[in-house]
C-alpha atoms as a PDB file:
ATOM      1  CA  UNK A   1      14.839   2.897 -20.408  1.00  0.00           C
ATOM      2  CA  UNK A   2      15.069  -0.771 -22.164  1.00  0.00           C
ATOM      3  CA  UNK A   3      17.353  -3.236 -21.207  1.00  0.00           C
ATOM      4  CA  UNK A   4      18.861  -5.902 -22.635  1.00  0.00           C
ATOM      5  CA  UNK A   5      17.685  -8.853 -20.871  1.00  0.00           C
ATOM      6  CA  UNK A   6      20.675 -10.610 -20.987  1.00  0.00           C
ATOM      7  CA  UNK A   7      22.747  -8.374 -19.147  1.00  0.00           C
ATOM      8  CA  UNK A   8      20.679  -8.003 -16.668  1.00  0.00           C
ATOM      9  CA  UNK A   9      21.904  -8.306 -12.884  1.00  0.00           C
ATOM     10  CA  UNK A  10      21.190 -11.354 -10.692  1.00  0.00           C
ATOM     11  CA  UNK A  11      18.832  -9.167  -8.577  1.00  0.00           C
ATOM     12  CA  UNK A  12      16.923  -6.822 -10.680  1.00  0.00           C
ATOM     13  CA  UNK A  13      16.282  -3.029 -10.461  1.00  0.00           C
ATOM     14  CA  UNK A  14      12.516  -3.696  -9.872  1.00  0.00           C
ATOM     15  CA  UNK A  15       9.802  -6.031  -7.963  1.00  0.00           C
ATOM     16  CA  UNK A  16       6.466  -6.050  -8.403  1.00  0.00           C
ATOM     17  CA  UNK A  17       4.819  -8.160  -5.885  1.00  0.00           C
ATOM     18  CA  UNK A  18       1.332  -9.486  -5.958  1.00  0.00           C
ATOM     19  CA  UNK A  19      -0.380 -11.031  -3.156  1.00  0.00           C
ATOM     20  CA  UNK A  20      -3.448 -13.236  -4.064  1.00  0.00           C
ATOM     21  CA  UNK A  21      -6.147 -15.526  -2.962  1.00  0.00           C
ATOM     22  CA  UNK A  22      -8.510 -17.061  -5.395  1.00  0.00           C
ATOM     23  CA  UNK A  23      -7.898 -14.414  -7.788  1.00  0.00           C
ATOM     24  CA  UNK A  24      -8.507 -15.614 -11.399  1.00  0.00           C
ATOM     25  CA  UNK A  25     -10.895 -13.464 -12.211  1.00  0.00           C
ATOM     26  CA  UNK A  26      -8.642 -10.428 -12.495  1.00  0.00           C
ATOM     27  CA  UNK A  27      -5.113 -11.694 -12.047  1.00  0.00           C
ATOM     28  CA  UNK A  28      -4.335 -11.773 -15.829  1.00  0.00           C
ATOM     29  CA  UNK A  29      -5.064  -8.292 -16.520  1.00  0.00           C
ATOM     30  CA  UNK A  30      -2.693  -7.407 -13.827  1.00  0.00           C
ATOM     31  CA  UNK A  31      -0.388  -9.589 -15.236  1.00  0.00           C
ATOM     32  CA  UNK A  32      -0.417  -8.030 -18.484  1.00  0.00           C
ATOM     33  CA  UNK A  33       0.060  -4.596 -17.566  1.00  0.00           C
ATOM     34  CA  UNK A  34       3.260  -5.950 -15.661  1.00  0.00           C
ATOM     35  CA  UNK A  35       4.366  -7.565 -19.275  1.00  0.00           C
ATOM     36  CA  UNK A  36       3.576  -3.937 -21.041  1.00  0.00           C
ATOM     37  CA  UNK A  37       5.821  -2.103 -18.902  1.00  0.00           C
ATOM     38  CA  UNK A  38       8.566  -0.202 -20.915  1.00  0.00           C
ATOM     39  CA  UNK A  39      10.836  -0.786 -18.345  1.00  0.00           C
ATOM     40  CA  UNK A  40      11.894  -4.578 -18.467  1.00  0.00           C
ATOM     41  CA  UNK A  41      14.862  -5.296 -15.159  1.00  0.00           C
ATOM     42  CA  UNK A  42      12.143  -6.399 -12.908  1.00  0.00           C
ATOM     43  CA  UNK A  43      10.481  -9.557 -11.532  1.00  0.00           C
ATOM     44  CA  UNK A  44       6.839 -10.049 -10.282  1.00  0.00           C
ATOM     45  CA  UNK A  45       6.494 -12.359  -7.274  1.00  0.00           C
ATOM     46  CA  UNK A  46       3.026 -13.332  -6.829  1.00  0.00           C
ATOM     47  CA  UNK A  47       2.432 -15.130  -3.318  1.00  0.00           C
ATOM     48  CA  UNK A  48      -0.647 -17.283  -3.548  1.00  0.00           C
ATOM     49  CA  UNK A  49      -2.578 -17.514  -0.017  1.00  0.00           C
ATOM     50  CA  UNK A  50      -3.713 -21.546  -1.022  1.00  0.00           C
ATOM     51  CA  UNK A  51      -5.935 -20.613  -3.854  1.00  0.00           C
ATOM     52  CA  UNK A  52      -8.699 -23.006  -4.804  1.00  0.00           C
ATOM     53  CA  UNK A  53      -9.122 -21.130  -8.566  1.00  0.00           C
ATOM     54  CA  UNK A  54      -7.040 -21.305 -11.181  1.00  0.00           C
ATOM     55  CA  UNK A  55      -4.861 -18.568 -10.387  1.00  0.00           C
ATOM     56  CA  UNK A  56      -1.972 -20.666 -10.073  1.00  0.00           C
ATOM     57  CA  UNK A  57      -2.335 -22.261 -13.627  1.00  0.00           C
ATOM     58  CA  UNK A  58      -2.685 -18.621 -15.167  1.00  0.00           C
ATOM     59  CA  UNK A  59       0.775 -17.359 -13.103  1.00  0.00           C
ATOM     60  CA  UNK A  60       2.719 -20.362 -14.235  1.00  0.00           C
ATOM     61  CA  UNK A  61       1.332 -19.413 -17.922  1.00  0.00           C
ATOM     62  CA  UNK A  62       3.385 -16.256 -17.038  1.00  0.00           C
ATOM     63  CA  UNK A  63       6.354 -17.811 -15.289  1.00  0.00           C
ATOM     64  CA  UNK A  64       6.698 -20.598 -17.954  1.00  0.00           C
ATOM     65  CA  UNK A  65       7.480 -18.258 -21.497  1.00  0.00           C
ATOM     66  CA  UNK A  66       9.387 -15.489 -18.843  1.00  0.00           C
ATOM     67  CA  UNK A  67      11.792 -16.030 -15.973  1.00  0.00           C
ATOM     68  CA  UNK A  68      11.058 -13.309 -14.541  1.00  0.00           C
ATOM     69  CA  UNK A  69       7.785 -14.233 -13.205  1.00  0.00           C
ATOM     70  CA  UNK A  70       7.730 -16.281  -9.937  1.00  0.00           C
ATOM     71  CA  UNK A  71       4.899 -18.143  -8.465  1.00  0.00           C
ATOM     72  CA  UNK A  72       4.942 -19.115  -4.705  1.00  0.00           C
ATOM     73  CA  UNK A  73       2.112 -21.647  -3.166  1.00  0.00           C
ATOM     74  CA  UNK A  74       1.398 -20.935   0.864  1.00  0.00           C
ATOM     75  CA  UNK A  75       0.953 -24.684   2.084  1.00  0.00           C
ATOM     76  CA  UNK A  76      -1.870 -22.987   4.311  1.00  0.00           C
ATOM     77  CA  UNK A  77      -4.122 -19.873   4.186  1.00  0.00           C
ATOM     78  CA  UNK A  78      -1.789 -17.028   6.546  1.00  0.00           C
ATOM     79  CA  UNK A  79      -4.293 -14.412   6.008  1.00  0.00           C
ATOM     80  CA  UNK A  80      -3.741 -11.152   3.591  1.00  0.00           C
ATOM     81  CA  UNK A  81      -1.453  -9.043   5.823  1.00  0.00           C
ATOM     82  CA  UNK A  82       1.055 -11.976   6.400  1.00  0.00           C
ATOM     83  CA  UNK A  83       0.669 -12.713   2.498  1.00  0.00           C
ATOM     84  CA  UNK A  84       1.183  -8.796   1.891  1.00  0.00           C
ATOM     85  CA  UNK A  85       4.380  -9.223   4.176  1.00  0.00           C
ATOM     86  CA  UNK A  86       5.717 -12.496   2.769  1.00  0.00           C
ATOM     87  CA  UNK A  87       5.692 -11.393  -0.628  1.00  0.00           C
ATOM     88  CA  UNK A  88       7.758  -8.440  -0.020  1.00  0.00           C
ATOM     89  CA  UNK A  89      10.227 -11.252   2.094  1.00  0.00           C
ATOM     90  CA  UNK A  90      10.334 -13.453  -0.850  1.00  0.00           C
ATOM     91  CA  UNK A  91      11.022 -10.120  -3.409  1.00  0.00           C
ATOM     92  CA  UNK A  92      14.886  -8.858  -4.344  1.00  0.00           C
ATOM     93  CA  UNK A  93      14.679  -5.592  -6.113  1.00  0.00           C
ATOM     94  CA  UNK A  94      16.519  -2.504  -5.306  1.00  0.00           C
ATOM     95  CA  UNK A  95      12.705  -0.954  -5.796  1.00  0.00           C
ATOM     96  CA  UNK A  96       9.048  -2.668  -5.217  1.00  0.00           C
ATOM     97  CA  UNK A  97       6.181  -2.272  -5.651  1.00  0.00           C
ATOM     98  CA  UNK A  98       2.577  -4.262  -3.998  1.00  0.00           C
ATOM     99  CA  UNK A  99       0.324  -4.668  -6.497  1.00  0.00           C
ATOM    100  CA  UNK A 100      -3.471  -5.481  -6.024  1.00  0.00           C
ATOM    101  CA  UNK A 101      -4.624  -8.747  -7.980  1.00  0.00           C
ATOM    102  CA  UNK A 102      -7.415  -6.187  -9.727  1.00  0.00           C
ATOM    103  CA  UNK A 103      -5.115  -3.605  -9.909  1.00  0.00           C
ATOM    104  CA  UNK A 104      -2.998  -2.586 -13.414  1.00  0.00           C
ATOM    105  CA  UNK A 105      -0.513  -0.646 -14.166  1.00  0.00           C
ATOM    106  CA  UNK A 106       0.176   2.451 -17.097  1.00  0.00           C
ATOM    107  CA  UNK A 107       3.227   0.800 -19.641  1.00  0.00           C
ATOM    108  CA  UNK A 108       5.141   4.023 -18.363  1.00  0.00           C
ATOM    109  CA  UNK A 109       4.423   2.980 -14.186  1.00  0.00           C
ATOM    110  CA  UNK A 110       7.700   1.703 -13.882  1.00  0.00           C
ATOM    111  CA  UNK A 111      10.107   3.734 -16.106  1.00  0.00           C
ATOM    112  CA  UNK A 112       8.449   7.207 -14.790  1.00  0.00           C
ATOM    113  CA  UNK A 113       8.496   6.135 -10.959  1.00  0.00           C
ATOM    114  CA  UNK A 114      12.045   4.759 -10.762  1.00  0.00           C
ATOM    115  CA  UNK A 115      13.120   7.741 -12.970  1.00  0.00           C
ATOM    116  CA  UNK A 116      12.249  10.160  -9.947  1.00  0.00           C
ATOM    117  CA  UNK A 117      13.946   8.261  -7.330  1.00  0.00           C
ATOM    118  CA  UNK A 118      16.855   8.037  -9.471  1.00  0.00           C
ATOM    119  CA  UNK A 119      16.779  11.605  -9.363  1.00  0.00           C
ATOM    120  CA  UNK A 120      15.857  12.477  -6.201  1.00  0.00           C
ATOM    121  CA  UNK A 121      17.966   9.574  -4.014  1.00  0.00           C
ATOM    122  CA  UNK A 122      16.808  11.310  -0.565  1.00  0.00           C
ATOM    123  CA  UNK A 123      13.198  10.054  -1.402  1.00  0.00           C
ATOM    124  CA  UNK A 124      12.248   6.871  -0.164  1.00  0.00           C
ATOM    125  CA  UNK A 125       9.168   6.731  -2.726  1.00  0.00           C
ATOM    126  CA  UNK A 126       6.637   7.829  -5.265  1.00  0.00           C
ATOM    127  CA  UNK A 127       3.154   8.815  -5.596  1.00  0.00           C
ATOM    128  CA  UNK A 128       0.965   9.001  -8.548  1.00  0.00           C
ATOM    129  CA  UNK A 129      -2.079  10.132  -9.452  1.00  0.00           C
ATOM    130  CA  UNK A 130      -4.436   6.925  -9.839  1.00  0.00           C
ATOM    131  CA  UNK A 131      -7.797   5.879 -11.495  1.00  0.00           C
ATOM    132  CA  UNK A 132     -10.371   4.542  -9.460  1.00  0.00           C
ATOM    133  CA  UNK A 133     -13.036   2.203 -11.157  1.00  0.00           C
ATOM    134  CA  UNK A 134     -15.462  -0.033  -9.956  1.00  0.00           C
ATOM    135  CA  UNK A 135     -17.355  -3.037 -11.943  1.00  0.00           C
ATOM    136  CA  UNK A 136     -20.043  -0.781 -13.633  1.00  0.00           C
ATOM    137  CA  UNK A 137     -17.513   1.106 -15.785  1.00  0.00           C
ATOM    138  CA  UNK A 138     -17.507   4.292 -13.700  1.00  0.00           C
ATOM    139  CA  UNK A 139     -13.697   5.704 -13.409  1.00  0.00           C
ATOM    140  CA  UNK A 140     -12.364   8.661 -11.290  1.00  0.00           C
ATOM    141  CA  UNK A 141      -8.910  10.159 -11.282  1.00  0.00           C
ATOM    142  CA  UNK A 142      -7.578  10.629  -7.715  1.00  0.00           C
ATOM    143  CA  UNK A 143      -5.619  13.224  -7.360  1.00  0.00           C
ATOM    144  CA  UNK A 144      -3.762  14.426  -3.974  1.00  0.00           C
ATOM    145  CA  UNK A 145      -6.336  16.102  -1.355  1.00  0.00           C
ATOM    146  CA  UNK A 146      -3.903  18.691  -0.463  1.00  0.00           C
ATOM    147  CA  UNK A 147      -0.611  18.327   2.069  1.00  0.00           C
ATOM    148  CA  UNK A 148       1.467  16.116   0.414  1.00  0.00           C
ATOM    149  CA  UNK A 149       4.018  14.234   2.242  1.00  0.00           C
ATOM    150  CA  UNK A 150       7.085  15.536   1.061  1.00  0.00           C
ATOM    151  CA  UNK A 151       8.695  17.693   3.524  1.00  0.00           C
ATOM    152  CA  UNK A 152      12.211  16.886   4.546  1.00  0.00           C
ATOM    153  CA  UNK A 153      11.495  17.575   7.600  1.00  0.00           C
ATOM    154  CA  UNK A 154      10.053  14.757  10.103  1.00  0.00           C
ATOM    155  CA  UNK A 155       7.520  16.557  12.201  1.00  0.00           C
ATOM    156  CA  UNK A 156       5.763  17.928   9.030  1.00  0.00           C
ATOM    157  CA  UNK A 157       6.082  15.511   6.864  1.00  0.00           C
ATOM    158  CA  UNK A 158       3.877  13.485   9.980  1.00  0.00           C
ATOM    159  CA  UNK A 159       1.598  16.063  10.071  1.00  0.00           C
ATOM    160  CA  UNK A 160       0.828  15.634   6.620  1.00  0.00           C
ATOM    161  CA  UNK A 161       0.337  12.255   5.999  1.00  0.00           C
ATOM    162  CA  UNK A 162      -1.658  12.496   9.465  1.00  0.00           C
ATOM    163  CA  UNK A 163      -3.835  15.263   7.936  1.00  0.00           C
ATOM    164  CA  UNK A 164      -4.314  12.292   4.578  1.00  0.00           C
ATOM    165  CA  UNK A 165      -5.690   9.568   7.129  1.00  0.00           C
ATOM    166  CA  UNK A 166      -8.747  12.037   7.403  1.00  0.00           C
ATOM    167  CA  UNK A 167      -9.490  12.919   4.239  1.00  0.00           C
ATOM    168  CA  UNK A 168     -11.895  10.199   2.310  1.00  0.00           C
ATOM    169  CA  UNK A 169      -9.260   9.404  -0.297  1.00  0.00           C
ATOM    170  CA  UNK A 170      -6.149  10.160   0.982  1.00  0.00           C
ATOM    171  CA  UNK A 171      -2.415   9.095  -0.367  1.00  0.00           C
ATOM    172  CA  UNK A 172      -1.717   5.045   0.049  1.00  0.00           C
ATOM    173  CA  UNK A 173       2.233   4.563  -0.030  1.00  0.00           C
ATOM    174  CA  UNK A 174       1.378   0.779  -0.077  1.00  0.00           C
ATOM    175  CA  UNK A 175       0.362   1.473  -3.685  1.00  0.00           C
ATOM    176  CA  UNK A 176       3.586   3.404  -4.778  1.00  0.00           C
ATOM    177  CA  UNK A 177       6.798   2.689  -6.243  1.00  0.00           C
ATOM    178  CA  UNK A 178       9.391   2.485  -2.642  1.00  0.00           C
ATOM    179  CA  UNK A 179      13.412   2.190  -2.011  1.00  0.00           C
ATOM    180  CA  UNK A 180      13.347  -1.554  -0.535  1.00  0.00           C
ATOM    181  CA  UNK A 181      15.828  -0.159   1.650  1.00  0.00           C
ATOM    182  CA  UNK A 182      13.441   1.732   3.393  1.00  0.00           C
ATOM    183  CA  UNK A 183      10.604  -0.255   3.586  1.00  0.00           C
ATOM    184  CA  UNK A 184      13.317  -2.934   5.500  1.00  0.00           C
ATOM    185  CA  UNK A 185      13.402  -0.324   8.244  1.00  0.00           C
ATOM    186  CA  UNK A 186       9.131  -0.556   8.765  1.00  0.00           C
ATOM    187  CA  UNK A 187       7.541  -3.272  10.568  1.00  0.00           C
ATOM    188  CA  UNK A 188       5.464  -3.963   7.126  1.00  0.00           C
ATOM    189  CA  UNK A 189       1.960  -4.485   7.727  1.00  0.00           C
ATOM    190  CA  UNK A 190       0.878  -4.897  11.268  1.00  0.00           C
ATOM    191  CA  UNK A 191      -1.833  -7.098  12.737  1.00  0.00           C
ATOM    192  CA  UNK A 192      -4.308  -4.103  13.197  1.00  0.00           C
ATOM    193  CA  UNK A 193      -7.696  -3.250  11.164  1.00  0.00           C
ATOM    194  CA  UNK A 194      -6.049  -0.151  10.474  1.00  0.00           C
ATOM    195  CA  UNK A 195      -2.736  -1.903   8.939  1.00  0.00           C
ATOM    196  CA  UNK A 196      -2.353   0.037   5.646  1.00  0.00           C
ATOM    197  CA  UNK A 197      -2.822   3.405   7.322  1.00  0.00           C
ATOM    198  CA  UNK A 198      -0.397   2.081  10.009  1.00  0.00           C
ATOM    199  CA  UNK A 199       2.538   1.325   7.699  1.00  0.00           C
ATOM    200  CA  UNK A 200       1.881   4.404   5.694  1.00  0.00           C
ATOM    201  CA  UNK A 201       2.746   6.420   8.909  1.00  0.00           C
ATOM    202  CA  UNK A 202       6.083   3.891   9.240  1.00  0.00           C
ATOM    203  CA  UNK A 203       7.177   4.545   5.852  1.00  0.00           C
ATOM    204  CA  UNK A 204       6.175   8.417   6.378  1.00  0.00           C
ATOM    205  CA  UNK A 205       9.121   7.983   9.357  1.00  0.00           C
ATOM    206  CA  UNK A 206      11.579   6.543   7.102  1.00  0.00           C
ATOM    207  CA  UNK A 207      11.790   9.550   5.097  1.00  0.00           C
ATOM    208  CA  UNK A 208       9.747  11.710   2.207  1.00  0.00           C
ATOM    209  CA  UNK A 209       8.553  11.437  -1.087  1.00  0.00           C
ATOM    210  CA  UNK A 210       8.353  12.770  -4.129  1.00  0.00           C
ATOM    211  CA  UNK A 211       5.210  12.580  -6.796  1.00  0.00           C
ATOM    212  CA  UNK A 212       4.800  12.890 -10.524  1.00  0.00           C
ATOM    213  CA  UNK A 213       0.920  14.468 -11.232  1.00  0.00           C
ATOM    214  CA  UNK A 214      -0.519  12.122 -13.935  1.00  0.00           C
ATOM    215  CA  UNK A 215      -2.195   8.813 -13.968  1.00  0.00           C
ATOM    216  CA  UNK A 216      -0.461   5.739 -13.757  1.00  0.00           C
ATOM    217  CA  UNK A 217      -2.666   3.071 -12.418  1.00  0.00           C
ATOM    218  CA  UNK A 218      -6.060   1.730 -11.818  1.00  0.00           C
ATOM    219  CA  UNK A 219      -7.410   0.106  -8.651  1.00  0.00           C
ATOM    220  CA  UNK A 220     -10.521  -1.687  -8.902  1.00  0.00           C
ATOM    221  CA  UNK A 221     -13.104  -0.056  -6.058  1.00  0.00           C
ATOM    222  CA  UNK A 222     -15.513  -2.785  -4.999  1.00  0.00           C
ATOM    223  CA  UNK A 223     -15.186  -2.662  -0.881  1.00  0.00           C
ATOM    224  CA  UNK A 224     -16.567  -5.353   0.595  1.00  0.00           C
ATOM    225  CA  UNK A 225     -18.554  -5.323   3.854  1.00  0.00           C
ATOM    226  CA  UNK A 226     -16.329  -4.099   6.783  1.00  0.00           C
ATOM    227  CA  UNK A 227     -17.456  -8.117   8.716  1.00  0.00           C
ATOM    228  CA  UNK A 228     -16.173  -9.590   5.415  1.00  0.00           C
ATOM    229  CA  UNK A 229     -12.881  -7.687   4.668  1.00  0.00           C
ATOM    230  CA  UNK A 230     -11.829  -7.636   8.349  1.00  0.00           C
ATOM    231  CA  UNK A 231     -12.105 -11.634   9.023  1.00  0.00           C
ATOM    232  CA  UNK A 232      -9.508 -11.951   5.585  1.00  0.00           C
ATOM    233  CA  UNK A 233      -6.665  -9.829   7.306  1.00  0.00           C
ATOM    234  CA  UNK A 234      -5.338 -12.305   9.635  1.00  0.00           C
ATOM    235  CA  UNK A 235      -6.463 -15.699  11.488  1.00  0.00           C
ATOM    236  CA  UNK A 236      -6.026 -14.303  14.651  1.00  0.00           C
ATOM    237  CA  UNK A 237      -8.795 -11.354  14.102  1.00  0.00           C
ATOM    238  CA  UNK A 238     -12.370 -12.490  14.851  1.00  0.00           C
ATOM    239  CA  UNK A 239     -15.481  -9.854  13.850  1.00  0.00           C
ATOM    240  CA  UNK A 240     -18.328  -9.326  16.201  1.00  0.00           C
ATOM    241  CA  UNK A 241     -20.458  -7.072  14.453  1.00  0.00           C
ATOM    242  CA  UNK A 242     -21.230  -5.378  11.102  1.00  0.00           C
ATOM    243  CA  UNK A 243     -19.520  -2.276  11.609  1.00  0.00           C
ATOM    244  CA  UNK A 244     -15.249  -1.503  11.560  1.00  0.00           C
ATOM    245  CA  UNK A 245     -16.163   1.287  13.595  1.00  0.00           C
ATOM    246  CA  UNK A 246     -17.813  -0.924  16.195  1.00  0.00           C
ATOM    247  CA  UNK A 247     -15.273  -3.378  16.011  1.00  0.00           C
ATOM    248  CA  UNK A 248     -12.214  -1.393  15.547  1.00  0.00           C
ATOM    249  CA  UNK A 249     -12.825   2.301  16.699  1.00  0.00           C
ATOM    250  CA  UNK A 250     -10.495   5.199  15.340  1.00  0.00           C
ATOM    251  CA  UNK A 251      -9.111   5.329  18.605  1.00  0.00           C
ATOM    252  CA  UNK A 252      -7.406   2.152  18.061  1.00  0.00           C
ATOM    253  CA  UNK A 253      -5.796   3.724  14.875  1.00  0.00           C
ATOM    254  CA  UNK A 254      -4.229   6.701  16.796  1.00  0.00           C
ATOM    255  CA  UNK A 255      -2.809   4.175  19.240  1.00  0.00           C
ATOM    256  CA  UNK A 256      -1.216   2.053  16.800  1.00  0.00           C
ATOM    257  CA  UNK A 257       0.156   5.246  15.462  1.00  0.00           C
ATOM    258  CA  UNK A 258       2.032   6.102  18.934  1.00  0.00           C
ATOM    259  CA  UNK A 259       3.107   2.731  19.034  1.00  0.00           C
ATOM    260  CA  UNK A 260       5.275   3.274  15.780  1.00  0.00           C
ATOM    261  CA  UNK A 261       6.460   6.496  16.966  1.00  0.00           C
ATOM    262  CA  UNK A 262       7.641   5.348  19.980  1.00  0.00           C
ATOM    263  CA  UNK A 263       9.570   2.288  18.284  1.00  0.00           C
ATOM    264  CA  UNK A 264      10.663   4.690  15.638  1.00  0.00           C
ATOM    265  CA  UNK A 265      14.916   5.460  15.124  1.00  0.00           C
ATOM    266  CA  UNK A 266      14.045   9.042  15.591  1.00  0.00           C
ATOM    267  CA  UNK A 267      15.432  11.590  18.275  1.00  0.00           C
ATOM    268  CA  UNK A 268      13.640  11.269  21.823  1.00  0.00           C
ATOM    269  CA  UNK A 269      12.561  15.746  20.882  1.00  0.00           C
ATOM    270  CA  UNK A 270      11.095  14.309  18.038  1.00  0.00           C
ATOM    271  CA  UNK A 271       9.527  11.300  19.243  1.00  0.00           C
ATOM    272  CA  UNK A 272       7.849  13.700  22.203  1.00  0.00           C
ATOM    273  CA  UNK A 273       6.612  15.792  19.697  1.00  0.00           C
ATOM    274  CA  UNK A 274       5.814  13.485  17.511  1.00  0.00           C
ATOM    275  CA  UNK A 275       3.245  11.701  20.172  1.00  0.00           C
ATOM    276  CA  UNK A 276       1.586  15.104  20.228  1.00  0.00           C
ATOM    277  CA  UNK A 277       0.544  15.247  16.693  1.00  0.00           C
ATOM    278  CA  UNK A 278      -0.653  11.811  17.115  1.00  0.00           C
ATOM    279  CA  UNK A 279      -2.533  12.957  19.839  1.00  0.00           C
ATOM    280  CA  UNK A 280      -3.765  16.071  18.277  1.00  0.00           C
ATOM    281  CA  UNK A 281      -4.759  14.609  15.071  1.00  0.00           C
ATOM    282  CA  UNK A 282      -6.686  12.184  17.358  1.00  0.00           C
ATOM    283  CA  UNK A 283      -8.489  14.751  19.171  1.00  0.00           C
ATOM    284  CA  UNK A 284      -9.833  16.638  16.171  1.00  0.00           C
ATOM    285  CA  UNK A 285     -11.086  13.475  14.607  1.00  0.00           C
ATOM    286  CA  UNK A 286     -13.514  13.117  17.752  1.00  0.00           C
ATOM    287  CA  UNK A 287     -14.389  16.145  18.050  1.00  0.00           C
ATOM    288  CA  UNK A 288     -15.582  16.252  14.241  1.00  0.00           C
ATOM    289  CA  UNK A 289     -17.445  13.107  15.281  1.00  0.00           C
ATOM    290  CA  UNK A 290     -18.930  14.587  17.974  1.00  0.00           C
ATOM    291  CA  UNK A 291     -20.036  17.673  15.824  1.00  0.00           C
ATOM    292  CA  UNK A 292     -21.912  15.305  13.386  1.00  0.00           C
ATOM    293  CA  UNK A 293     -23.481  13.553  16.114  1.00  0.00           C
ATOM    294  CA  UNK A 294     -24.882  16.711  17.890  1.00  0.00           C
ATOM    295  CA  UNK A 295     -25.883  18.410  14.885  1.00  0.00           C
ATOM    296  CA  UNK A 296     -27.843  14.757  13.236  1.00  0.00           C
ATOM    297  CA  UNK A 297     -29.421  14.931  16.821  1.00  0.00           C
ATOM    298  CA  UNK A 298     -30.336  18.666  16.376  1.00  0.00           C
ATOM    299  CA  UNK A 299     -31.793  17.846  12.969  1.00  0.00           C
ATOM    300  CA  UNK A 300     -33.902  14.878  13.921  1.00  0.00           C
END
């Protein structure tokens, strides 16, 4: 699927957006596998959160030989879910993409994804199957945990991705090719410690997906500590305590859940119902919690 470059449109087929702070260290390689791509009508936005690196100086290496790289300087630090939104804002492609500053893409990411919306125009997105690898050389291939979220039907569909938020590695729509279209219809990444599980169930409104089983990127897995990784979300989110459970409890997920459905375009039957699986998914996550509890005390 090459293109000539010169007859490309004003707004291009594909966005890759990359939201950063102080992110030399890694930002190249990402870079690169956005260069490698065999699909060339795209741009890559990268929306720098007031670095104090030299990020900037190795995007503009990018943006200086190729047009089709953009660099964007925050005047002041907005925090990583307002960066995550504003890069999206600042992106024009009929299809995008966030990608993580240690993240990389296969040369075939691209082509492959946009591909299967082309042929499937109902879907609003696509997973992959991704490699996970952390900073001691140890890789995994994720593959789905079961239920994917590809029903066209709403209420299972929900269900599904529901059933993913409590698995250990479930599916991330942030990290998947979407139809900007439909992402336009989400309220991107809320102001919540559960923000990328909360716009997964938003886009999981919007409509289904569809997934092609073989590995097409690599995130980096190095989580840091829960006090650490909360307090870079968002100036207005202080962290008392070590723990996200402590500070943000899973009940607070399920609400910000019903809070989507119930600002969702969807039919008042299937908002009421929807509210239930909420609810029910809820439930069963406590009372798994509760089983663990009883049975460490049982044990001890």
């Amino acid at each position: 699927m090459k293109q000539n470059r010169a007859k490309r449109r004003s707004e291009p087929m594909m966005s890759f957006g990359i939201p950063v702070r102080n992110g030399e260290r890694f930002i190249r390689r990402a870079l690169e596998s956005l260069e490698a791509q065999d699909f060339e009508d795209f741009e890559v936005i990268v929306c720098d959160n007031e670095s104090t690196d030299d990020t900037g100086a190795i995007v503009k290496e990018f943006a200086d030989r190729d047009p089709r790289y953009k660099y964007h300087l925050n005047e002041t630090n907005i925090g990583q879910l307002d960066n995550f939104n504003r890069v999206f804002e600042l992106s024009t492609g009929r299809y995008f993409r966030w990608v993580g500053v240690d993240d990389w893409l296969e040369p075939s990411c691209a082509r492959r994804c946009i591909e299967a919306l082309e042929a499937n125009p109902d879907c609003i997105g696509v997973f992959t199957f991704w490699r996970k690898a952390d900073d001691d050389g140890n890789e995994e291939i994720v593959t789905y945990p079961g239920h994917p979220v590809e029903s066209r039907a709403l209420l299972p569909r929900l269900a599904s991705m529901l059933w993913q938020q409590q698995s250990p590695i479930g599916i991330d729509p942030v990290y998947s090719i979407l139809r900007r279209s439909m992402v336009e219809k989400t309220g991107l990444f809320p102001v919540s410690p559960w923000n990328d599980r909360a716009i997964a169930v938003d886009l999981t409104l919007a409509g289904p997906f569809c997934h092609i089983e073989e590995c097409l990127s690599t995130r980096r897995h190095s989580p840091a500590p829960p006090k650490e990784r909360l307090a870079e979300f968002h100036p207005s989110i202080t962290v008392d305590g070590d723990s996200q459970e402590r500070f943000a409890p899973r009940w607070t997920m399920y609400r910000d859940f019903t809070k989507i459905v119930l600002g969702s375009p969807i039919g008042p039957a299937e908002r009421v119902l929807g509210i239930g699986l909420v609810v029910s998914y809820g439930g069963l996550h406590h009372a798994r919690g509760l089983v663990r509890r009883v049975g460490k005390l049982i044990s001890s």
